[in-house]
Protein backbone atom coordinates (compact mmCIF):
# COMPACT_ATOMS: atom_id res chain seq x y z
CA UNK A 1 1.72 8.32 -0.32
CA UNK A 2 2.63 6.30 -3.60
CA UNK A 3 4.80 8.31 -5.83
CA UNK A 4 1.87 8.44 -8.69
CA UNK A 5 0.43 11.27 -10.71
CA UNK A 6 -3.20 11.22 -10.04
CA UNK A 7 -3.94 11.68 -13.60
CA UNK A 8 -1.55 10.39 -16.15
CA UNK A 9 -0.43 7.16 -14.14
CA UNK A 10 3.17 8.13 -14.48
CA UNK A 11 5.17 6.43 -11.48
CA UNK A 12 8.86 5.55 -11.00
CA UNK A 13 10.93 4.08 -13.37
CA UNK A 14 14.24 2.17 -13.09
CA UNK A 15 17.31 2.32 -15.13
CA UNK A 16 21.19 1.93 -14.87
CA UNK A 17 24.06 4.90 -13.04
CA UNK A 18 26.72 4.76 -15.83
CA UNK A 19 30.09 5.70 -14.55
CA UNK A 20 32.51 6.93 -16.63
CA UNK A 21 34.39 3.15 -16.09
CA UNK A 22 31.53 1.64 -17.51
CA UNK A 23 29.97 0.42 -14.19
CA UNK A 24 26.54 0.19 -14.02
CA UNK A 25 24.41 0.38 -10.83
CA UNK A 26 20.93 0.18 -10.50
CA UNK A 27 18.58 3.30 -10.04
CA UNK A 28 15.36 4.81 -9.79
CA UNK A 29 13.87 7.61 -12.10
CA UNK A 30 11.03 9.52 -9.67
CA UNK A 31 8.23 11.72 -11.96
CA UNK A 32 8.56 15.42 -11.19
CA UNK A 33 5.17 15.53 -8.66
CA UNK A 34 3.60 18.52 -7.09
CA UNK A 35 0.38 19.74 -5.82
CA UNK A 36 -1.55 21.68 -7.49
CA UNK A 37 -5.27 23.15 -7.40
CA UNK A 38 -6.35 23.07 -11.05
CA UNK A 39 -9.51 24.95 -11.15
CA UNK A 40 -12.75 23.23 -12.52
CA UNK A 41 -15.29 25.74 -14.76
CA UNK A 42 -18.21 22.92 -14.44
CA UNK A 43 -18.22 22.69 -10.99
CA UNK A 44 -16.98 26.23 -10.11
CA UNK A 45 -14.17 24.82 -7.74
CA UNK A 46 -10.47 24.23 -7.45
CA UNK A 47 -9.58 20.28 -6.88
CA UNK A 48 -6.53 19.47 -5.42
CA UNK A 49 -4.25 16.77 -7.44
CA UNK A 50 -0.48 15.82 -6.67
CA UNK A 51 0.70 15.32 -10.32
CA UNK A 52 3.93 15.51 -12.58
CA UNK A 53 4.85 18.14 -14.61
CA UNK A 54 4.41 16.97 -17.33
CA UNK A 55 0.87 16.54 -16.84
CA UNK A 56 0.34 19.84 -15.74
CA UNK A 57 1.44 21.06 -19.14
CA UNK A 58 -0.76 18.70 -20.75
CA UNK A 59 -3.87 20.42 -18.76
CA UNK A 60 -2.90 23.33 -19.81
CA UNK A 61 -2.55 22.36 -23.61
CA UNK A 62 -5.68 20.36 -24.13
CA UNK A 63 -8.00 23.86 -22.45
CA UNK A 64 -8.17 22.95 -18.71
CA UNK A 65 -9.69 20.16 -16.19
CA UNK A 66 -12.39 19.63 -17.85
CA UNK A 67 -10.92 19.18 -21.46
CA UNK A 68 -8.62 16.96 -20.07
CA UNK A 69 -10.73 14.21 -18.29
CA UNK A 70 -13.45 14.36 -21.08
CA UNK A 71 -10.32 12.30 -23.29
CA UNK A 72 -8.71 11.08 -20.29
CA UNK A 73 -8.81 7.29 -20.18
CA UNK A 74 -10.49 5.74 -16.74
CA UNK A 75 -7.64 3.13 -15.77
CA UNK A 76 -4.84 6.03 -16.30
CA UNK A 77 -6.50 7.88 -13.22
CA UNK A 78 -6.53 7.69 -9.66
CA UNK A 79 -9.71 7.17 -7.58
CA UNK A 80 -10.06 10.54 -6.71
CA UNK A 81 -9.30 11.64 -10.04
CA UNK A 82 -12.27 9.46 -11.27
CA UNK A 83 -14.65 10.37 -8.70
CA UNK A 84 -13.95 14.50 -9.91
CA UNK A 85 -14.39 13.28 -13.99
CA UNK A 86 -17.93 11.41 -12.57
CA UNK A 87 -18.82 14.83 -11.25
CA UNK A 88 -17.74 16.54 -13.66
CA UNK A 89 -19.61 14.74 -16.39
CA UNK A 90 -22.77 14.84 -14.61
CA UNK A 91 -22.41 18.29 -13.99
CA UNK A 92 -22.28 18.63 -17.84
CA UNK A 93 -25.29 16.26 -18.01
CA UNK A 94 -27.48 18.36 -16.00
CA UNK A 95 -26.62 21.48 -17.91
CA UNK A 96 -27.35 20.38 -20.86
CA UNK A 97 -30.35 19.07 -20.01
């Protein structure tokens, strides 16, 4: 399991230990993931994601699943992430319809 968050992209970075000496050895920065069930009013289910989070507070700020992958960009998300948005948006399709 790649360390990814399914919905922002976010993944490891890599940086420098500084010691107080000055010495610098190399590092890794891992994103805070977890997994979550984020709830989907659409679809009337709970979808399971492993994300960071930071992107679980950006859920919550932009008004839920749904709000989020409606300005979510496609290459940002993972391919079950994009196969929930494509359900999703032809859920929304049908209703309005």
């Amino acid at each position: 399991m790649s360390r990814r968050c399914e919905l922002t992209g976010k993944g490891p970075m890599s940086g420098n230990n500084v010691s107080h000496a000055n010495n610098k050895t190399r590092r890794r920065f891992l994103p805070n993931l977890n997994d979550v069930s984020l709830q989907s009013e659409v679809l009337g289910r709970a979808i399971k994601f492993r994300i960071s989070a930071a992107a679980l507070r950006t859920v919550d700020h932009r008004g839920g699943l749904d709000a989020f992958f409606a300005k979510s960009k496609d290459d940002e998300l993972s391919a079950n992430a994009l196969k929930v948005k494509k359900e999703i948006v032809k859920a929304l399709a049908a209703n309005a319809a």
